[in-house]
Protein backbone atom coordinates (compact mmCIF):
# COMPACT_ATOMS: atom_id res chain seq x y z
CA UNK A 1 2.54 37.62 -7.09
CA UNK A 2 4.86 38.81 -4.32
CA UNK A 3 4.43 42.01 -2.52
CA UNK A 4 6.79 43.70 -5.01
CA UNK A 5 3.85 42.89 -7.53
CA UNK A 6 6.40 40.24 -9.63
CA UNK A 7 4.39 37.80 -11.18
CA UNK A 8 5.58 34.24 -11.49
CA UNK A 9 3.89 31.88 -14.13
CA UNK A 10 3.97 28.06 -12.97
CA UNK A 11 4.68 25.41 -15.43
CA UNK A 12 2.60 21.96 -15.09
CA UNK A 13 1.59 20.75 -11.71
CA UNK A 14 2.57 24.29 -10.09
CA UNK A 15 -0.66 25.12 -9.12
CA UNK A 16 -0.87 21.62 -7.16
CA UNK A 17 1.88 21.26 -5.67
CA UNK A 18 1.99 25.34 -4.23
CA UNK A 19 -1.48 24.32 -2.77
CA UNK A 20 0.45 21.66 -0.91
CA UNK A 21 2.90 23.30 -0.34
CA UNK A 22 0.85 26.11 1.52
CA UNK A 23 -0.87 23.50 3.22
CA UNK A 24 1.84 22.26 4.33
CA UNK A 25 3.41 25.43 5.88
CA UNK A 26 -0.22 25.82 7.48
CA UNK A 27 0.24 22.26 9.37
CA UNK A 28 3.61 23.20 10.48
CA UNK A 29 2.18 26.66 12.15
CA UNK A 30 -0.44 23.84 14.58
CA UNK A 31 -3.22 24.05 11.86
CA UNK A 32 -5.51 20.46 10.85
CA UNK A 33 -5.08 20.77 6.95
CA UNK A 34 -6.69 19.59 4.23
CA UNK A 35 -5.98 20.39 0.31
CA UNK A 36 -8.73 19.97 -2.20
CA UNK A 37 -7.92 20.35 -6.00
CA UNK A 38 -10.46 21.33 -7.99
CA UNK A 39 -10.09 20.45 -11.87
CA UNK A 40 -12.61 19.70 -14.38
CA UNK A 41 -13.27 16.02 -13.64
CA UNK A 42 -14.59 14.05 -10.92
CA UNK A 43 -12.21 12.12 -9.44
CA UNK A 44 -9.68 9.91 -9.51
CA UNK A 45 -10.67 6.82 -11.90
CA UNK A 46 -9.70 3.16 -12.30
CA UNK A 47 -8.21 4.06 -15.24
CA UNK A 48 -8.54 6.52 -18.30
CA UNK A 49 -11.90 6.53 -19.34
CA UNK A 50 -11.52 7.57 -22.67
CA UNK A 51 -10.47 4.36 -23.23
CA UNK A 52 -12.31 2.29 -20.99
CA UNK A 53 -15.52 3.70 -20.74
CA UNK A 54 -16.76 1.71 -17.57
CA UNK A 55 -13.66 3.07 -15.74
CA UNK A 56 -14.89 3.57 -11.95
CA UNK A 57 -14.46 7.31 -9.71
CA UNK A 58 -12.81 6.08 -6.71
CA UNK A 59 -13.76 7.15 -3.38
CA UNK A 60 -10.02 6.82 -1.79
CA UNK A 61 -6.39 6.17 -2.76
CA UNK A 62 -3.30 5.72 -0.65
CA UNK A 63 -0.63 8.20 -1.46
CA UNK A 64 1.96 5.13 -2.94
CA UNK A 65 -1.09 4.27 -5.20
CA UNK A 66 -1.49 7.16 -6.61
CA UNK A 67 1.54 8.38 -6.97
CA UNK A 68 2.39 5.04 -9.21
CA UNK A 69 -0.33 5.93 -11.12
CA UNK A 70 0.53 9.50 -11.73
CA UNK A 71 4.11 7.98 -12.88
CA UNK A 72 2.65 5.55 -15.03
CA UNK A 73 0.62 7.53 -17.17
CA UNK A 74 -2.84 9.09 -15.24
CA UNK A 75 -2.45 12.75 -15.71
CA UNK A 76 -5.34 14.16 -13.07
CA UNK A 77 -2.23 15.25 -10.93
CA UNK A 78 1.13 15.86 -11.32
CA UNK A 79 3.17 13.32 -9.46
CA UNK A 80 5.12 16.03 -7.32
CA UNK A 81 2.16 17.39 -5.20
CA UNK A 82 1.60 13.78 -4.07
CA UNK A 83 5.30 13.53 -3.45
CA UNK A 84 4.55 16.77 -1.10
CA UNK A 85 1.24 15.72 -0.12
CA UNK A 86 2.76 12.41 1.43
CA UNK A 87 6.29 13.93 2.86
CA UNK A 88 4.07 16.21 5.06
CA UNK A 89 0.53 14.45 5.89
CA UNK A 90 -1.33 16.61 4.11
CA UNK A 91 -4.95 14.46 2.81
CA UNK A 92 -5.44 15.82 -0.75
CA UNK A 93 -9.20 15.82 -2.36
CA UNK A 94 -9.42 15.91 -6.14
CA UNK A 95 -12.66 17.03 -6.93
CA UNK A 96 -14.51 18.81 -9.92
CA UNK A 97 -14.96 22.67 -9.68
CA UNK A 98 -17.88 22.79 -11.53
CA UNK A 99 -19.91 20.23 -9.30
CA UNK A 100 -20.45 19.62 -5.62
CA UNK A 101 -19.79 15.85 -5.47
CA UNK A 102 -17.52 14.58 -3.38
CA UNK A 103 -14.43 13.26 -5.51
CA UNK A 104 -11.28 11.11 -4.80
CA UNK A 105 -9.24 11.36 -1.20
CA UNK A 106 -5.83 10.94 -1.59
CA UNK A 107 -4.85 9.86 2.09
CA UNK A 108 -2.40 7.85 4.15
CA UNK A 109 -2.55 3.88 3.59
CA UNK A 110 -5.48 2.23 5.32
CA UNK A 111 -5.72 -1.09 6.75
CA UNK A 112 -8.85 -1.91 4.05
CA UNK A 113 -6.54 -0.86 1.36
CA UNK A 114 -4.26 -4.08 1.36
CA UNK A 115 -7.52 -5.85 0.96
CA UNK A 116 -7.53 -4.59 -2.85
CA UNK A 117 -4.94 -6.16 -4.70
CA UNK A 118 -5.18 -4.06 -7.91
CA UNK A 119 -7.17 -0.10 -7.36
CA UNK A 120 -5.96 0.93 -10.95
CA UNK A 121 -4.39 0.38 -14.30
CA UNK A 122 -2.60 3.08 -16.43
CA UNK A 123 -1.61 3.56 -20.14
CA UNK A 124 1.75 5.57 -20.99
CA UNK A 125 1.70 5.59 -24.74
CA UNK A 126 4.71 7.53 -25.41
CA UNK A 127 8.18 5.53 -24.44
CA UNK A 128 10.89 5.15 -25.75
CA UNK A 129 13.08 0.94 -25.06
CA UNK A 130 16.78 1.39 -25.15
CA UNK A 131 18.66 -1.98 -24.79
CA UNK A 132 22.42 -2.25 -24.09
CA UNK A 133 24.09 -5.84 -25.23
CA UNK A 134 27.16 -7.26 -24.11
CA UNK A 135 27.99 -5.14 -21.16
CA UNK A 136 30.16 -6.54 -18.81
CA UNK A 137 28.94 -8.50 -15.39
CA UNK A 138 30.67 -6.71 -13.30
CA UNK A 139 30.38 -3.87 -10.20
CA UNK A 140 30.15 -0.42 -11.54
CA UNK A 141 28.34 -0.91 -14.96
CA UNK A 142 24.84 0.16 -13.89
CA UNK A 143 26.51 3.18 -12.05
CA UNK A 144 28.33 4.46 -14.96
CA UNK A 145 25.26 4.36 -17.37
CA UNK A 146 22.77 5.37 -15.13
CA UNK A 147 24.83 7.99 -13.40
CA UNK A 148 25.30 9.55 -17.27
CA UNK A 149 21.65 9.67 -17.37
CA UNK A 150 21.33 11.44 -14.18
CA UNK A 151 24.00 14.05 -14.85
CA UNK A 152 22.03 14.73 -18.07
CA UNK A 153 18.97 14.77 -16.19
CA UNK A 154 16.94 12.03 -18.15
CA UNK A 155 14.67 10.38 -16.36
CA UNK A 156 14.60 6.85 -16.68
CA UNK A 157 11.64 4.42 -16.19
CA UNK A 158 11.46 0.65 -16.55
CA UNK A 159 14.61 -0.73 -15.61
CA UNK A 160 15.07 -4.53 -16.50
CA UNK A 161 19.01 -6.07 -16.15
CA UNK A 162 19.08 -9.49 -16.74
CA UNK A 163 21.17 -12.08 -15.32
CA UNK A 164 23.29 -12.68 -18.51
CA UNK A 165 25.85 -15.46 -18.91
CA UNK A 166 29.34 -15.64 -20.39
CA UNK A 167 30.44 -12.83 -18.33
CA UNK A 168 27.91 -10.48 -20.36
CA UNK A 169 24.61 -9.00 -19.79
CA UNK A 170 21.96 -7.60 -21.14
CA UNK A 171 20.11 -3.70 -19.80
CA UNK A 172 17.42 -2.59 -20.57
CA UNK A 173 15.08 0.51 -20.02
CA UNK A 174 12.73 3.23 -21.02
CA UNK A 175 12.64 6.73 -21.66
CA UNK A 176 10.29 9.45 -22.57
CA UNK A 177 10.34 9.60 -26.53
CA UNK A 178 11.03 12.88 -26.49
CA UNK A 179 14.32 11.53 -24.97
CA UNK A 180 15.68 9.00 -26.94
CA UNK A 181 17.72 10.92 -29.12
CA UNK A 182 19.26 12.51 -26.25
CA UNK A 183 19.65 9.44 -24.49
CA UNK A 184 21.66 7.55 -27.36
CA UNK A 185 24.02 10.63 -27.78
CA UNK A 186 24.97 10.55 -23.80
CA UNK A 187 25.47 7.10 -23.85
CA UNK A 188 27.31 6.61 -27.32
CA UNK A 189 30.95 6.89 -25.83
CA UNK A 190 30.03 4.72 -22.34
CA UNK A 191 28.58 1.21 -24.44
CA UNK A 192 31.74 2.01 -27.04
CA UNK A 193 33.82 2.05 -24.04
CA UNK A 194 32.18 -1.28 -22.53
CA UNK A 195 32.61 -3.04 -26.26
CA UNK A 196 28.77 -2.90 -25.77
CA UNK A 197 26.11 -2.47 -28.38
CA UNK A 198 23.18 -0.20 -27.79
CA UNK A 199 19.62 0.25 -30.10
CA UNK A 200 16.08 1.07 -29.54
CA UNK A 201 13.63 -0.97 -30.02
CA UNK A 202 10.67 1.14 -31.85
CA UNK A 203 7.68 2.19 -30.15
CA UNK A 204 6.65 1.10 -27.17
CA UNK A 205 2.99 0.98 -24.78
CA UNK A 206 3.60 0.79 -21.14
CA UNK A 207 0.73 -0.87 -19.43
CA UNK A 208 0.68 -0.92 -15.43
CA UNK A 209 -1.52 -2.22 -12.71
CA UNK A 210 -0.88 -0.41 -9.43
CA UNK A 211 -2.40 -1.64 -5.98
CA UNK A 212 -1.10 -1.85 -1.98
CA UNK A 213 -2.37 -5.18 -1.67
CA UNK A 214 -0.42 -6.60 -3.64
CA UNK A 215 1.91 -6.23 -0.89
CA UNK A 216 -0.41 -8.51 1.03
CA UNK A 217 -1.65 -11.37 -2.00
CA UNK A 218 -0.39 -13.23 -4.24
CA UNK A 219 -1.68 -13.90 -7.67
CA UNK A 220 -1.71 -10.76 -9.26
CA UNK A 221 0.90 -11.59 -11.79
CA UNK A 222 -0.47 -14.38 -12.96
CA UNK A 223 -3.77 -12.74 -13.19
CA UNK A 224 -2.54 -9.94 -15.82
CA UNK A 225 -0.36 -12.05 -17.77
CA UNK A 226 -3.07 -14.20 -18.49
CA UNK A 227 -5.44 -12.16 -19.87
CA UNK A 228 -3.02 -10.61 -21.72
CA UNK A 229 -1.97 -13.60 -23.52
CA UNK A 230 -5.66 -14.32 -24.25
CA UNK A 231 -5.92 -10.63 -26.43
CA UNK A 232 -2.65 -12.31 -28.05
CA UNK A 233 -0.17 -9.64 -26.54
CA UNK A 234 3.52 -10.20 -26.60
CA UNK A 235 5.69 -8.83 -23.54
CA UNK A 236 8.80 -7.57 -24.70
CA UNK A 237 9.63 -6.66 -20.53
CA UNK A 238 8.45 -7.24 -17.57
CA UNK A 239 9.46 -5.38 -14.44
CA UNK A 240 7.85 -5.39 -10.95
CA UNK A 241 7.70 -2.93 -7.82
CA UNK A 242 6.81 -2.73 -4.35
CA UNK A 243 2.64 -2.31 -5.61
CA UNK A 244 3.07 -2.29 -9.25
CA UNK A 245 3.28 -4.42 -12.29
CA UNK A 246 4.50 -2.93 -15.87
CA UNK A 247 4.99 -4.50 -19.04
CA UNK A 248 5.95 -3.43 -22.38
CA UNK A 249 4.46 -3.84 -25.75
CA UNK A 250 5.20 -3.29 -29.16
CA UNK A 251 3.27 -0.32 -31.71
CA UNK A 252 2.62 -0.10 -35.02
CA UNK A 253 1.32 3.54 -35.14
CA UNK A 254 -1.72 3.05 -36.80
CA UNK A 255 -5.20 4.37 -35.03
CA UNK A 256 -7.49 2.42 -32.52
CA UNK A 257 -10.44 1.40 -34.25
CA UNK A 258 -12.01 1.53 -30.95
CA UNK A 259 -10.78 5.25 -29.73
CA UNK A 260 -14.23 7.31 -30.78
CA UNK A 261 -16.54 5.93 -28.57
CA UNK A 262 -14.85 6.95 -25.32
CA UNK A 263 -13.86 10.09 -26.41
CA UNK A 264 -16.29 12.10 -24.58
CA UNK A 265 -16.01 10.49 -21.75
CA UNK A 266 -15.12 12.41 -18.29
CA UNK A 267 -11.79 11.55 -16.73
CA UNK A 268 -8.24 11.89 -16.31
CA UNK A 269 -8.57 15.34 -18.97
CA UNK A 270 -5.34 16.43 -17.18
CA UNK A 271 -3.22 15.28 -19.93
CA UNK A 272 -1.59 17.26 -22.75
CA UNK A 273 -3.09 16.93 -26.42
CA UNK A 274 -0.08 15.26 -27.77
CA UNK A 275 0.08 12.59 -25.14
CA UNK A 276 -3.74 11.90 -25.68
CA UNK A 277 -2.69 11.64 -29.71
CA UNK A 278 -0.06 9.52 -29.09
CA UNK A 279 -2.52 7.24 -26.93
CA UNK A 280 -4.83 7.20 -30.05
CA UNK A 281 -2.28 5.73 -31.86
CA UNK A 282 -1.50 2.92 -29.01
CA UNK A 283 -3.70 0.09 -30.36
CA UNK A 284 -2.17 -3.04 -28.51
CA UNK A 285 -1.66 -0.67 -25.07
CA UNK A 286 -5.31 0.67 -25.45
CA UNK A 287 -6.27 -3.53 -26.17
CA UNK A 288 -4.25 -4.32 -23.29
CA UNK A 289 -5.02 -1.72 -20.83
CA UNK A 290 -8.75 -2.62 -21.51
CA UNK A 291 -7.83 -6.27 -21.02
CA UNK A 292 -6.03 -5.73 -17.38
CA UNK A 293 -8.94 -3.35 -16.55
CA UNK A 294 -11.59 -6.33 -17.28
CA UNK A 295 -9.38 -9.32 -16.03
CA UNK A 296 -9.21 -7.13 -12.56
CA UNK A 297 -12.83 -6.17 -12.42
CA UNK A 298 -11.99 -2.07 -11.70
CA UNK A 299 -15.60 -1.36 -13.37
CA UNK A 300 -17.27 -3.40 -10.33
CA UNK A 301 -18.16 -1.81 -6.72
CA UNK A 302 -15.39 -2.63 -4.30
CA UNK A 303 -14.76 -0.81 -0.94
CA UNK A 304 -12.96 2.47 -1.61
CA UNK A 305 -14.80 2.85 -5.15
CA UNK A 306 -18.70 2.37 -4.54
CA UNK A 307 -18.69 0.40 -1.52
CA UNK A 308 -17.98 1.49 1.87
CA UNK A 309 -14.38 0.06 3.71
CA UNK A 310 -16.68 -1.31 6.60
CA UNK A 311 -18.54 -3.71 3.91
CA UNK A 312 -17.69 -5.93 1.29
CA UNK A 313 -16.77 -9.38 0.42
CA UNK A 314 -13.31 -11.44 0.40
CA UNK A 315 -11.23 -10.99 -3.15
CA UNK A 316 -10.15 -14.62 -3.42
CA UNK A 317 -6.73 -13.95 -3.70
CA UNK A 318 -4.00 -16.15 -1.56
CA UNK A 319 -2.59 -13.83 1.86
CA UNK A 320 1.48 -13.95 1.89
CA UNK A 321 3.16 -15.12 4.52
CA UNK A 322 4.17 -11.77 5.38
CA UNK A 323 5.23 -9.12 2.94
CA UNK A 324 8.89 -8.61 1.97
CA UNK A 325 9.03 -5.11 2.13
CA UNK A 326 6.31 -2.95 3.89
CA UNK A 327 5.70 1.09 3.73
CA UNK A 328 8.55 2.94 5.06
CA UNK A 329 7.99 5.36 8.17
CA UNK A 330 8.88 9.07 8.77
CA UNK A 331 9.96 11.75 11.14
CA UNK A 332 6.40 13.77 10.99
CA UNK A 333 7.59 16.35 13.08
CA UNK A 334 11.30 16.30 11.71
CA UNK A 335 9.85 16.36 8.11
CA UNK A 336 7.86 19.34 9.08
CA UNK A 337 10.51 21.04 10.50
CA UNK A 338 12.66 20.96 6.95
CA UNK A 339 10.02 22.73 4.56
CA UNK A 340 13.35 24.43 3.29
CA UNK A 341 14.16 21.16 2.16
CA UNK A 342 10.94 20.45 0.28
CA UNK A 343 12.61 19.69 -2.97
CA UNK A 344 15.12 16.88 -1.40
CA UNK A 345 14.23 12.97 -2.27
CA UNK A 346 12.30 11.65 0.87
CA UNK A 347 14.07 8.09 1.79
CA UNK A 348 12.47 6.04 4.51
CA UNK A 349 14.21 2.99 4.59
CA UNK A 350 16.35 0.59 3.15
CA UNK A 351 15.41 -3.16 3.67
CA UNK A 352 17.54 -6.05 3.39
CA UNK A 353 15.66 -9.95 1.89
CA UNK A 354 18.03 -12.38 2.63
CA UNK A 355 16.17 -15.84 2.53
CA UNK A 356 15.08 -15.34 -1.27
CA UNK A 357 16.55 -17.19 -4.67
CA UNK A 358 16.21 -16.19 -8.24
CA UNK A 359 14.98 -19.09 -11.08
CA UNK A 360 15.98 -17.42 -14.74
CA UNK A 361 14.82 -18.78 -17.82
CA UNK A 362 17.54 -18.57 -20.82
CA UNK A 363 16.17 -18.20 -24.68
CA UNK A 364 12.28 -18.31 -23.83
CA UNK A 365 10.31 -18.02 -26.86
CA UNK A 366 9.68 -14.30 -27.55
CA UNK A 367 5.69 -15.30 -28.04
CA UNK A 368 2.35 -14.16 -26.20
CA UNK A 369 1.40 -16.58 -23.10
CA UNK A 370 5.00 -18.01 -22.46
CA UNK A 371 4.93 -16.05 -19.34
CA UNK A 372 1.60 -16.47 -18.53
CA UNK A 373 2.54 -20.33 -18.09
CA UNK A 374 5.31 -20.36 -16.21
CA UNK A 375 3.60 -18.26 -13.68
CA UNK A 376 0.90 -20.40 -13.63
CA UNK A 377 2.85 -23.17 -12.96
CA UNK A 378 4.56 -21.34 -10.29
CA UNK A 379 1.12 -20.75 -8.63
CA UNK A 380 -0.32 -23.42 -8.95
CA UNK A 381 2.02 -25.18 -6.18
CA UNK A 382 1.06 -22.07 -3.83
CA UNK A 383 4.86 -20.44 -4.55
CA UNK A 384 4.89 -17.10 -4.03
CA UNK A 385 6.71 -15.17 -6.62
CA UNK A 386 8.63 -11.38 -5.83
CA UNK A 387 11.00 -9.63 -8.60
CA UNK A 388 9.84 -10.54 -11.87
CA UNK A 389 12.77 -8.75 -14.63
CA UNK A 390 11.98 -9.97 -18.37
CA UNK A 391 14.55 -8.61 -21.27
CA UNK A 392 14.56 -9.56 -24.65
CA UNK A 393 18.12 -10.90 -25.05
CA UNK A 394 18.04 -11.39 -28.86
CA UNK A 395 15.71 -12.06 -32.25
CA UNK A 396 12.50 -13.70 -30.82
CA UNK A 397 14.38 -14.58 -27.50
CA UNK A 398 13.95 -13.59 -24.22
CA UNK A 399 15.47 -13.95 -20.79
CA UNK A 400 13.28 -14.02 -17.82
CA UNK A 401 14.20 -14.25 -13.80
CA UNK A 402 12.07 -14.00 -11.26
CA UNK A 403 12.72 -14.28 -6.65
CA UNK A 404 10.89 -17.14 -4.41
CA UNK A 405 11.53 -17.89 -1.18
CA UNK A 406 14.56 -19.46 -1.10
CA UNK A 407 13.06 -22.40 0.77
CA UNK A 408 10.44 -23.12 -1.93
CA UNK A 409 13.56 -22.89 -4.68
CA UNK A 410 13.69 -26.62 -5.10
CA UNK A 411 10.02 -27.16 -5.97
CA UNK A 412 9.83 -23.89 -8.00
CA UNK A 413 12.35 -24.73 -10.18
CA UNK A 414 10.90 -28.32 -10.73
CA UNK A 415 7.97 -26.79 -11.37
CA UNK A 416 9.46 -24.10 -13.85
CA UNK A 417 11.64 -26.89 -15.78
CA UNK A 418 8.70 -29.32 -16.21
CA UNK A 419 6.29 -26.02 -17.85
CA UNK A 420 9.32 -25.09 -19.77
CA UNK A 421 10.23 -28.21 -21.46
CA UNK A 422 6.64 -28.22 -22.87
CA UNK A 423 7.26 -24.71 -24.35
CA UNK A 424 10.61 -25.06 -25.64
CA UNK A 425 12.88 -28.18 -25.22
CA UNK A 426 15.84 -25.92 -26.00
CA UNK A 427 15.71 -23.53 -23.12
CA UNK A 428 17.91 -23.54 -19.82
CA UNK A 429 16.89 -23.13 -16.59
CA UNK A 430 18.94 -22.04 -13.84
CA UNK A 431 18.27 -21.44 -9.82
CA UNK A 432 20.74 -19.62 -7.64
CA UNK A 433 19.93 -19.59 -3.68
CA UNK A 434 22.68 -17.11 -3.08
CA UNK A 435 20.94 -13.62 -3.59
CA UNK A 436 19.94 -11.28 -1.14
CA UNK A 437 17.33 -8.53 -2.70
CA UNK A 438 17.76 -5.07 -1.20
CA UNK A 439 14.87 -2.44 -1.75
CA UNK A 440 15.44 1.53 -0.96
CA UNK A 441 11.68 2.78 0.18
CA UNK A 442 10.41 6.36 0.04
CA UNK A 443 8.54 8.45 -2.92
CA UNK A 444 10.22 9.82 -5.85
CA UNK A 445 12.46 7.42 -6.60
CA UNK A 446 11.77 6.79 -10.51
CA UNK A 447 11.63 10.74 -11.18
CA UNK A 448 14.20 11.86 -8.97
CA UNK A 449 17.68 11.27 -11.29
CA UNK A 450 19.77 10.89 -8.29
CA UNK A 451 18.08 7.89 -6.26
CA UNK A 452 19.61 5.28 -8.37
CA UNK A 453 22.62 6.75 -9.29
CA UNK A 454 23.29 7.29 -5.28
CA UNK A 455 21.89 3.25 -5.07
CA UNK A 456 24.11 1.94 -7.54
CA UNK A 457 27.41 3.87 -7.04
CA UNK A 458 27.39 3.18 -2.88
CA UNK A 459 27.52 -0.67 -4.44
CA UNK A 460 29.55 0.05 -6.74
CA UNK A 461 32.39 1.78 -4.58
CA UNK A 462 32.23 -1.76 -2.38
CA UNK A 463 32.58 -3.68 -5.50
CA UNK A 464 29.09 -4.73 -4.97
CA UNK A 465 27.57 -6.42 -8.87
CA UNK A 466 23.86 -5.76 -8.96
CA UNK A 467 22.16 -8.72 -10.77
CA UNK A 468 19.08 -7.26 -11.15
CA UNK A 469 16.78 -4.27 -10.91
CA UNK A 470 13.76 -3.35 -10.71
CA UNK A 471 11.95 0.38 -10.42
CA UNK A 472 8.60 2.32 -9.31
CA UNK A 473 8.10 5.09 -7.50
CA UNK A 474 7.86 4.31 -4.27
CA UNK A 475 10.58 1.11 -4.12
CA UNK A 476 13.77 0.65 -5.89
CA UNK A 477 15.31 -3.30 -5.72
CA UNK A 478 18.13 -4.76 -6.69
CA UNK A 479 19.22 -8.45 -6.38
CA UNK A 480 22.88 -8.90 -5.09
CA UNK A 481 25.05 -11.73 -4.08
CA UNK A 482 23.76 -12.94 -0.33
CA UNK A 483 27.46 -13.07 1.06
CA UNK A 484 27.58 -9.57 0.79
CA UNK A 485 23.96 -8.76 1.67
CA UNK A 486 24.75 -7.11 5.47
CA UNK A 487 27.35 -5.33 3.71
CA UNK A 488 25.38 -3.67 1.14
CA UNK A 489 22.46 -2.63 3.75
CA UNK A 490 25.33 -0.81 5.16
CA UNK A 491 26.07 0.91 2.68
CA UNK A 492 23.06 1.98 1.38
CA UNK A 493 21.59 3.18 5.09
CA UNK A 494 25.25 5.07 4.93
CA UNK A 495 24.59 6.42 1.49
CA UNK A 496 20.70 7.57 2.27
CA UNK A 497 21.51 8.19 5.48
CA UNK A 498 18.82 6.66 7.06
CA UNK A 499 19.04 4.20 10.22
């Protein structure tokens, strides 16, 4: 209410993010902040426990964390307050009003926190898979569809381009279902005018597993795929960010025969009715969330969920050689200074990989556990594996590419061929040492339209092709030709205008 006594009703997520927002304002007038939530649950869990009932409260997330998991489909808080919460420093405590526990911080990434390869796994039980055939390899193609999207403000999730051959490739992404319809009509007269095909591909599960150390490990990958091919679930994409891992799996809309026991469980009871409906109906996502959930161990102690960050015990995961991209850093003061500006996307960086090579598997057997040994394979000779991008590329056929080090491309794609030949003599495999991956940091830059469309038409005005791409929230990549690496950092530091 302002002081002419007008009453404004917020939508979703208003309440949160005007407490930030406030807070915010507060820090900039010299005051130590902090903003507590209070909601009717306890915490922040490991994941939904209406599903998983031995889903853990944890103690402490880092702001990237949990604003992947708000993206991906945990609905305690509405992804913009964190957006806030982390532009400004303010330390955000979710906590139940009707209790005096202590609940989840929400604070700046720790040093203890890239100990913890995976903190959480989320469910989002109501996309949509569009898939564009045929469009031309060439600059300019992502920009023209993704720039449509933008201008028709559709948000667009999983993003998956594949390498494609014969001068054709293949795109593919995700939308809300409430979008496709929308989505098809926008894009109708761009594919016609690309002599491009575009369908959807029924419903859809996206299951994620969100931590920072994955930043610092390796393994993690392997680790899901795995025990998702042991519950016999198919991938129909794969796409990987900065401290997440998504896939995709196919519905059949019939009920979990599982979903009643979990029901009354306390949790993430921030979601709408429909969504929790449609998650009812989710029976391999709800099968496979449960199966990243155990395959991780969430439901155990660890230090930031049961166990304090002074104690614990080594995860047994292999340490990189040093991460590829790490969190981008910000102008406190200068941030502070532009409240005005609250609403803006928040880009910290732009960083440019050149030593890395992509390996892509042609015609892959569309079948539960093909990728589950190839990245086994991979592991096994310590290789450390970046961008992972899987599309389905035709009836039971897939196309998967994935980034190594550029000087462990010989042995990875020995590796790769030898596992492959076992699982399908008729597959290709190719390895190119002449990429360069370039990743835009900050927060926002799934939900905010304009981050990719800015990304991909700054390449595109250089006649700069994008080979592949992957999304999250915090990181947006894209694999480009290495000649024209320096170039493209450029470019994109010109376009962001960042230095």
């Amino acid at each position: 209410m302002d002081e002419q006594y007008d009453i404004t009703t917020l939508g979703r997520g208003g309440s949160d993010t005007t407490a930030v927002a406030v807070a915010a304002a507060m820090k900039q007038a010299g005051y130590e902040v902090e903003c507590e939530i209070y909601t009717d649950v306890d915490g922040v869990y490991t994941t939904d426990p209406r599903i998983v009932p031995d889903a853990r409260k944890m103690d402490a997330i880092s702001y990237d964390e949990m604003l992947e998991m708000a993206s991906l489909g945990a609905g305690v808080m509405h992804s913009r307050s964190i957006e806030f919460a982390k532009k400004y420093d303010v330390p955000l405590m979710v906590r139940n009003a009707q209790s005096d526990a202590i609940g989840t911080w929400i604070v700046p990434e720790e040093g203890w926190m890239s100990e913890i390869p995976v903190c959480g796994a989320a469910l989002a039980p109501d996309e949509a898979r569009v898939v564009l055939e045929g469009v031309p390899d060439q600059p300019g193609v992502s920009h023209a569809v993704f720039a449509a999207l933008a201008d028709a403000n559709i948000a667009v999730d999983m993003i998956a381009q594949s390498v494609g051959s014969g001068g054709r490739a293949t795109i593919g992404f995700t939308v809300l279902n409430a979008e496709l319809e929308r989505t098809k009509r926008t894009l109708a007269p761009i594919v016609a005018g690309l002599g491009a095909t575009l369908a959807d591909t029924g419903k859809v599960s996206k299951v994620s597993v969100v931590g920072a150390g994955m930043r610092a490990v390796t393994g993690v990958a392997e680790r899901m795929f795995q025990s998702l091919a042991a519950e016999g679930i198919n991938l129909k994409m794969i796409t990987t960010g900065d401290i997440k891992i998504s896939v995709l799996v196919e519905e059949d809309g019939s009920a979990d025969p599982g979903a009643g026991a979990a029901e009354a469980a306390p949790g993430l009871a921030a979601t709408t009715k429909k969504s929790h409906e449609e998650a009812k109906k989710a029976v391999r996502g709800r099968r496979a969330l449960r199966a990243v959930h155990r395959a991780f161990g969430l439901a155990q102690p660890r230090k930031g969920a049961g166990v304090h960050p002074d104690r614990g015990a080594a995860n047994g995961y292999k340490p990189r050689p040093a991460p590829l991209v790490v969190p981008g850093t910000k102008d406190r003061e200068a941030a502070l200074s532009r409240l005005d500006g609250m609403e803006d996307i928040l880009v910290s960086g732009v960083h440019l990989s050149a030593d890395q090579s992509r390996i892509t598997i042609f015609d892959l057997p569309d079948r539960p556990g093909a990728c589950s040994t190839v990245f086994n394979a991979v592991a096994t000779g310590g290789i450390v594996v970046d961008m992972i991008v899987q599309n389905q590329t035709g009836p039971m056929k897939a196309e998967l590419s994935f980034t190594v080090p550029r000087a462990d491309l010989t042995r990875a794609l020995k590796r790769t061929q030898d596992v492959v030949r076992q699982i399908d003599p008729g597959c290709r495999v190719v390895g190119d040492g002449e990429i360069a991956v370039l990743y835009v940091l900050g927060v926002g830059m799934r939900t905010h339209t304009g981050v990719a469309r800015t990304m991909f038409g700054a390449l595109a005005a250089r006649g700069i092709n994008i080979a592949m791409i992957n999304t999250s929230e915090v990181c947006l990549g894209v694999a480009i030709d290495r000649a024209r690496g320096e170039e493209a950092l450029a470019c994109l530091k010109e376009a962001f205008r960042v230095g």
